[in-house]
Protein backbone atom coordinates (compact mmCIF):
# COMPACT_ATOMS: atom_id res chain seq x y z
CA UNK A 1 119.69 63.21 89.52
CA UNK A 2 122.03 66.09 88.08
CA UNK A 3 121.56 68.54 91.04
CA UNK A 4 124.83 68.86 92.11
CA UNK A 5 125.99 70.18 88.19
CA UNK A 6 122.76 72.33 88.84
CA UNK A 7 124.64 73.22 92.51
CA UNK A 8 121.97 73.07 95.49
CA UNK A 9 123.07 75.45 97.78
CA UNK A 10 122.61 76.30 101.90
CA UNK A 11 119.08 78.95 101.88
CA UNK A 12 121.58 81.70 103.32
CA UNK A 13 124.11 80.96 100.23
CA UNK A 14 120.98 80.99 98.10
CA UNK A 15 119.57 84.39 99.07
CA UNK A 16 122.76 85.67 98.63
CA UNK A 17 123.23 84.86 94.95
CA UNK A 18 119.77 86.01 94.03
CA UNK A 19 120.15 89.31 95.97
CA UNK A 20 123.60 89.66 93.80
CA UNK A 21 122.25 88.56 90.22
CA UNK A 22 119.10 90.92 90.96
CA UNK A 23 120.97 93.70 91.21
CA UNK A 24 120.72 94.77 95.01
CA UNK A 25 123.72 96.33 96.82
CA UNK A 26 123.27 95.73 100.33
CA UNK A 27 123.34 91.99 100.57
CA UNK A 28 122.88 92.03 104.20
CA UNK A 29 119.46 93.75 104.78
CA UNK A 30 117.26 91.96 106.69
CA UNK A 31 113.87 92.45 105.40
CA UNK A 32 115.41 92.12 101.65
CA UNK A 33 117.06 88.59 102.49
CA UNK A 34 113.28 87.80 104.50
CA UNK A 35 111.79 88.87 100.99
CA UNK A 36 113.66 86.68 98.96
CA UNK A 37 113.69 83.42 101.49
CA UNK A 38 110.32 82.31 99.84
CA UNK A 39 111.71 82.73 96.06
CA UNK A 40 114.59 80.45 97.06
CA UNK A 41 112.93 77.67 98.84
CA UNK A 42 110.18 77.34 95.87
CA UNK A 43 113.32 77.01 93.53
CA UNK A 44 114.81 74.38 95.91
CA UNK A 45 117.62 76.31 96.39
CA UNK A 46 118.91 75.65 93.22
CA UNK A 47 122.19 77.75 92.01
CA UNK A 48 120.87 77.36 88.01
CA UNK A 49 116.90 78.45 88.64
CA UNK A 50 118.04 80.94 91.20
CA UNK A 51 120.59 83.02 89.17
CA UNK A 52 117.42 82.79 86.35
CA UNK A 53 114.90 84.26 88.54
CA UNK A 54 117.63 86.92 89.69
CA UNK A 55 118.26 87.76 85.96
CA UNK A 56 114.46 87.82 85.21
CA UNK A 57 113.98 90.52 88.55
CA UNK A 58 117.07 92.46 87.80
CA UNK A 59 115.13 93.30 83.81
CA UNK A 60 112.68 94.25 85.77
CA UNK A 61 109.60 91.45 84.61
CA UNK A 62 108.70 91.58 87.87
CA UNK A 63 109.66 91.82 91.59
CA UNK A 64 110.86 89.51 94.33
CA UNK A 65 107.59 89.67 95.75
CA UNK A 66 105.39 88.93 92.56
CA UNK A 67 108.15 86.02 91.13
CA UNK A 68 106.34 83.25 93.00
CA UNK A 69 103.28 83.83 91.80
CA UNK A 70 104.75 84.03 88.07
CA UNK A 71 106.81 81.12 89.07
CA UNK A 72 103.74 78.87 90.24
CA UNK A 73 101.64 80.13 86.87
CA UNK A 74 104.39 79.38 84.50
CA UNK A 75 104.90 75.80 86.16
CA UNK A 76 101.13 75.29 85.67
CA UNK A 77 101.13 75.85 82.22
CA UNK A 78 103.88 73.55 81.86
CA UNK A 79 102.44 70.72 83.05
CA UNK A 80 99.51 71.64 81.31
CA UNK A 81 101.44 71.91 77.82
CA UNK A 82 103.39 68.52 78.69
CA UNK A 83 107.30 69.76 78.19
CA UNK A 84 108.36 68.03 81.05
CA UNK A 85 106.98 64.86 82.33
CA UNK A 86 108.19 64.96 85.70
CA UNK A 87 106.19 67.52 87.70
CA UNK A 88 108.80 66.79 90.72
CA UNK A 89 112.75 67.34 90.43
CA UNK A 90 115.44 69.55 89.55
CA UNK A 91 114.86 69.81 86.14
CA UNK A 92 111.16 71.10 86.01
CA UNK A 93 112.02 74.07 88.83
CA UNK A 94 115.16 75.16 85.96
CA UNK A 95 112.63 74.60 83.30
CA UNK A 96 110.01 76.93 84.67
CA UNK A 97 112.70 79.93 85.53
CA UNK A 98 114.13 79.52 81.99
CA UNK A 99 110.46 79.65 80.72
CA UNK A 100 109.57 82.76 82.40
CA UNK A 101 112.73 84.21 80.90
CA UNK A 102 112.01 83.25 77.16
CA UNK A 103 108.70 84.52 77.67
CA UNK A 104 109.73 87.92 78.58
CA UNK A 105 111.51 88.29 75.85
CA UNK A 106 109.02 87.27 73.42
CA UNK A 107 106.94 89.55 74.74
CA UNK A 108 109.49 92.52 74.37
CA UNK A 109 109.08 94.32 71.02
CA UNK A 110 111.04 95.19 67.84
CA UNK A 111 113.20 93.20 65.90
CA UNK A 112 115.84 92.57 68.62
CA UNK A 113 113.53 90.59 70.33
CA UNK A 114 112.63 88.65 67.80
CA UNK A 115 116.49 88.15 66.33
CA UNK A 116 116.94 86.75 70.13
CA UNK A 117 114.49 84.15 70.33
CA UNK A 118 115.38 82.99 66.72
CA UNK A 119 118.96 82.75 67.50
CA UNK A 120 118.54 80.88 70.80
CA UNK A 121 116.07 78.22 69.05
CA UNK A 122 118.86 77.88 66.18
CA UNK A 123 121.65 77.76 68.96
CA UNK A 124 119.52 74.49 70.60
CA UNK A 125 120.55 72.79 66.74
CA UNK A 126 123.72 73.55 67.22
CA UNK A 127 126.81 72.36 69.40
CA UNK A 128 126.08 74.25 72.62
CA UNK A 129 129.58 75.44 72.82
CA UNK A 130 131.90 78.06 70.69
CA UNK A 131 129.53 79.51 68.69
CA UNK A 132 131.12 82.35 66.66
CA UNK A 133 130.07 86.00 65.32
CA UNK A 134 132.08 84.43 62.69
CA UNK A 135 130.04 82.12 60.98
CA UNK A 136 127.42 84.91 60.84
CA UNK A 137 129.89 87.16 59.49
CA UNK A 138 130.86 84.47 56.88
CA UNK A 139 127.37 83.37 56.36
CA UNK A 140 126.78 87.07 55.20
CA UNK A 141 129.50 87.11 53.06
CA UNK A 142 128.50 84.03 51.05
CA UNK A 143 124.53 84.99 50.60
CA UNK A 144 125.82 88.50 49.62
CA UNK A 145 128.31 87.14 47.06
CA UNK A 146 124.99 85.24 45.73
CA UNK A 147 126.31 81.85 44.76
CA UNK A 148 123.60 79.94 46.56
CA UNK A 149 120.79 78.54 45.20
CA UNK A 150 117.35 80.31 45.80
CA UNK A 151 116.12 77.77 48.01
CA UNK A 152 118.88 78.33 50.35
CA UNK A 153 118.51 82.00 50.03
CA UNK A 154 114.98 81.55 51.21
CA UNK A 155 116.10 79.52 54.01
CA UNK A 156 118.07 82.08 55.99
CA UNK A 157 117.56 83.74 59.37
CA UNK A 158 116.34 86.90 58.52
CA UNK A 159 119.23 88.78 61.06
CA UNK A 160 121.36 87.61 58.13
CA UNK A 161 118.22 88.28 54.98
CA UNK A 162 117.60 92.00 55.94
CA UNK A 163 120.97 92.91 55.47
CA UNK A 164 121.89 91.91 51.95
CA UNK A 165 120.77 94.90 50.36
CA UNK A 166 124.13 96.92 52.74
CA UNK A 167 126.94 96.62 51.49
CA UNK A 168 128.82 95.98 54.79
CA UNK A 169 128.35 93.67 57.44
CA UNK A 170 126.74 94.99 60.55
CA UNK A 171 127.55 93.33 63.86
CA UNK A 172 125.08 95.71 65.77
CA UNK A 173 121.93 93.36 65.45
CA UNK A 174 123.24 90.10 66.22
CA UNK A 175 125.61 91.53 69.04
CA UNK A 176 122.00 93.05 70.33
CA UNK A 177 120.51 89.91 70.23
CA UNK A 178 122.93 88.33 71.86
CA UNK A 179 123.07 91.29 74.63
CA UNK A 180 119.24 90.14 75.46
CA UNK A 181 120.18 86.86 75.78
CA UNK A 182 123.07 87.25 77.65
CA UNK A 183 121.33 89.65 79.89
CA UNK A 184 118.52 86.68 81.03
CA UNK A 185 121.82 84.61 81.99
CA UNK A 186 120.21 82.30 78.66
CA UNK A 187 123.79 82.46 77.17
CA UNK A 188 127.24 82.85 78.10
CA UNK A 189 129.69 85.00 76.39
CA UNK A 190 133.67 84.62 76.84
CA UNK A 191 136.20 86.88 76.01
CA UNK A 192 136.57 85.98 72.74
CA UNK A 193 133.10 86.65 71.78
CA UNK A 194 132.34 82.87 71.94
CA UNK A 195 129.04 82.02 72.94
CA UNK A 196 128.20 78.93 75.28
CA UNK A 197 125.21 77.60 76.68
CA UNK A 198 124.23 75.59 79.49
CA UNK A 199 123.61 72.30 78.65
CA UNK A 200 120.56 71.68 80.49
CA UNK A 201 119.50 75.22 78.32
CA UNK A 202 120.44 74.00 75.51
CA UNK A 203 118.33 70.91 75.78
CA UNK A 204 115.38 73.08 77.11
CA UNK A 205 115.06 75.13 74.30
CA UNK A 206 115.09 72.42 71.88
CA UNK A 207 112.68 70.38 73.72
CA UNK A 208 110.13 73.55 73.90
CA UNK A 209 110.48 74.08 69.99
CA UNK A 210 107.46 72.76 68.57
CA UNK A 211 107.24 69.55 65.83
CA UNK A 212 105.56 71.86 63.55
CA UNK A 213 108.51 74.46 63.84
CA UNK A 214 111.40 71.97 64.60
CA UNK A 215 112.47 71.10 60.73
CA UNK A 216 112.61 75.15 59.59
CA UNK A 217 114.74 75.74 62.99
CA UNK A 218 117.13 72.94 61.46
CA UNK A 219 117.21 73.95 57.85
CA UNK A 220 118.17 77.34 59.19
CA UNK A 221 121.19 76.14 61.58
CA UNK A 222 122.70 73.72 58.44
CA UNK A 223 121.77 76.13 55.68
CA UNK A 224 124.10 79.23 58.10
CA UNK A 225 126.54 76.54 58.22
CA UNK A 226 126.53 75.80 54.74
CA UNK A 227 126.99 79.23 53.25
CA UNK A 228 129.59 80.26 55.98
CA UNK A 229 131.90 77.79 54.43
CA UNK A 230 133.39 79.87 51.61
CA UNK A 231 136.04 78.04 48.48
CA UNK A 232 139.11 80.16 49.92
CA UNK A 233 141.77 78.40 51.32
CA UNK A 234 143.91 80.49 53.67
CA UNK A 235 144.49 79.35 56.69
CA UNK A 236 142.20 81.41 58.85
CA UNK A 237 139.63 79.19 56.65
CA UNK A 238 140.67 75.88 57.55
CA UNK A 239 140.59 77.28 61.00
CA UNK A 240 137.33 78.57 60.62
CA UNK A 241 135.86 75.06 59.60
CA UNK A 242 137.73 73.25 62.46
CA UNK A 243 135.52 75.06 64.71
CA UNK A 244 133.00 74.39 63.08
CA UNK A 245 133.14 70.68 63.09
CA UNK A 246 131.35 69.94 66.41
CA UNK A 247 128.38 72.43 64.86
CA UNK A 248 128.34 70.51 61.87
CA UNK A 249 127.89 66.84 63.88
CA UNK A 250 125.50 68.23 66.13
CA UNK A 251 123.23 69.18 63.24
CA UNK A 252 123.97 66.21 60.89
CA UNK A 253 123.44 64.25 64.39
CA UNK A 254 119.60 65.58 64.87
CA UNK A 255 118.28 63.51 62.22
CA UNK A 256 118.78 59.89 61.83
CA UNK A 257 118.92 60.29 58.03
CA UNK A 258 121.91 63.63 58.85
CA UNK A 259 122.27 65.44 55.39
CA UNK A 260 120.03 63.65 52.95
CA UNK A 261 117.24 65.28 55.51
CA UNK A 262 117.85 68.15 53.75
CA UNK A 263 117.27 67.15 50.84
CA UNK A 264 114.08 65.63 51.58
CA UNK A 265 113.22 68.83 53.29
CA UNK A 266 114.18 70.27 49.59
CA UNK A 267 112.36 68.13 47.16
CA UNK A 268 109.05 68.19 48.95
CA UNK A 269 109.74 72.30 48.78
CA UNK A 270 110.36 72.29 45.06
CA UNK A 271 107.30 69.84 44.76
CA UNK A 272 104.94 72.40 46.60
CA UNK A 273 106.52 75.21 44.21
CA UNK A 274 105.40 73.19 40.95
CA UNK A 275 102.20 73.04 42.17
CA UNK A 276 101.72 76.56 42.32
């Protein structure tokens, strides 16, 4: 398998990194590193699932003592729901940490939350690497100038739909949502703002979108895309749609019919609307 890009570590390396990514200062207590011996050997020692559950215990979902028992009801339901075939391996231990995670966050409440979760499912659609404040920014910009159809309108991720009636951009939500991400270790941001994921993450959270929900999630990654793209030509622009390239092929890529799944996706929307 993929363990070693997942990084399975000695237990005393292990205990280590989830003592650090928790939060605790004294890394050399005894009875803290006996506490969190059990945590690590149920996540096989795994650098990926361990840093998760240290994330998850440092925003306080629970403690070092209860995370097994989250851990082993999570994993349960998991099996039970069928997202992962393979009840044995690496990739079902990352799955269940990264569960517990999303979960927490769902259950958090206000909008921030929510802006997270929705983000992080749109991010899956997307090219897991370099994804810019920019394209929100721009994606702003081109609903608020209101030269997009209604249908795309309606299509929009509502971080970006609740602000229209400003007349500035704010940053504040989406850097917020990204802040709760980024503080479950679910995202990486560089120093350029640029948010990365995980590949293995990236994959997870698509495969744990439902059917039902999997098509809207997509029509909201190409329609962001699509109205980010504005008809100026300077060259930050043609910079601007360099990068986004790989975002573009990884959407385009999802379907086997790529763009004209959109407008499938369209004409059975208008059809519904004549009806009513």
């Amino acid at each position: 398998g993929s363990s070693w890009e997942l990084g399975r570590m000695e237990i005393d390396e292990a205990i280590t990194l989830i003592l650090k990514t928790s939060g605790v200062s004294n890394l050399s207590d005894r009875r803290t590193r006996d506490l969190a011996r059990p945590v690590v050997l149920t996540l096989g020692c795994l650098a990926l699932a361990v840093a998760q559950a240290g994330a998850v215990i440092r925003q306080g979902v629970c403690d070092m003592g209860e995370y097994c028992k989250l851990y082993s009801q999570r994993r349960k339901e998991l099996l039970d729901q069928d997202i992962v075939q393979d009840g044995e391996g690496y990739q079902y231990t990352v799955y269940t940490t990264w569960e517990i995670s999303l979960r927490a966050i769902e259950g958090l409440p206000g909008d921030t939350a929510k802006d997270a979760v929705k983000l992080l499912q749109m991010f899956s659609f997307l090219h897991h690497d370099g994804i810019s404040e920019e394209m929100f920014h721009r994606a702003w910009i081109g609903l608020w100038n209101g030269e997009h159809s209604n249908w795309i309108r309606r299509h929009q991720l509502h971080i970006l739909s609740r602000q229209l009636s400003s007349l500035q951009w704010d940053p504040q939500p989406f850097r917020k949502a990204l802040s709760v991400l980024s503080s479950f270790s679910l995202i990486n941001r560089d120093k350029n703002g640029l948010v990365s994921i995980h590949p293995l993450v990236h994959t997870w959270v698509r495969d744990r979108v439902s059917r039902s929900d999997e098509e809207g999630i997509w029509i909201l990654a190409v329609s962001t895309i699509a109205v980010s793209i504005q008809r100026t030509y300077w060259t930050a622009d043609y910079r601007f749609r360099r990068a986004l390239v790989p975002h573009v092929d990884a959407c385009l890529g999802f379907y086997a019919d790529g763009i004209f799944h959109l407008q499938a996706a369209g004409n059975e929307c208008f059809d519904r609307s004549e009806e009513h």
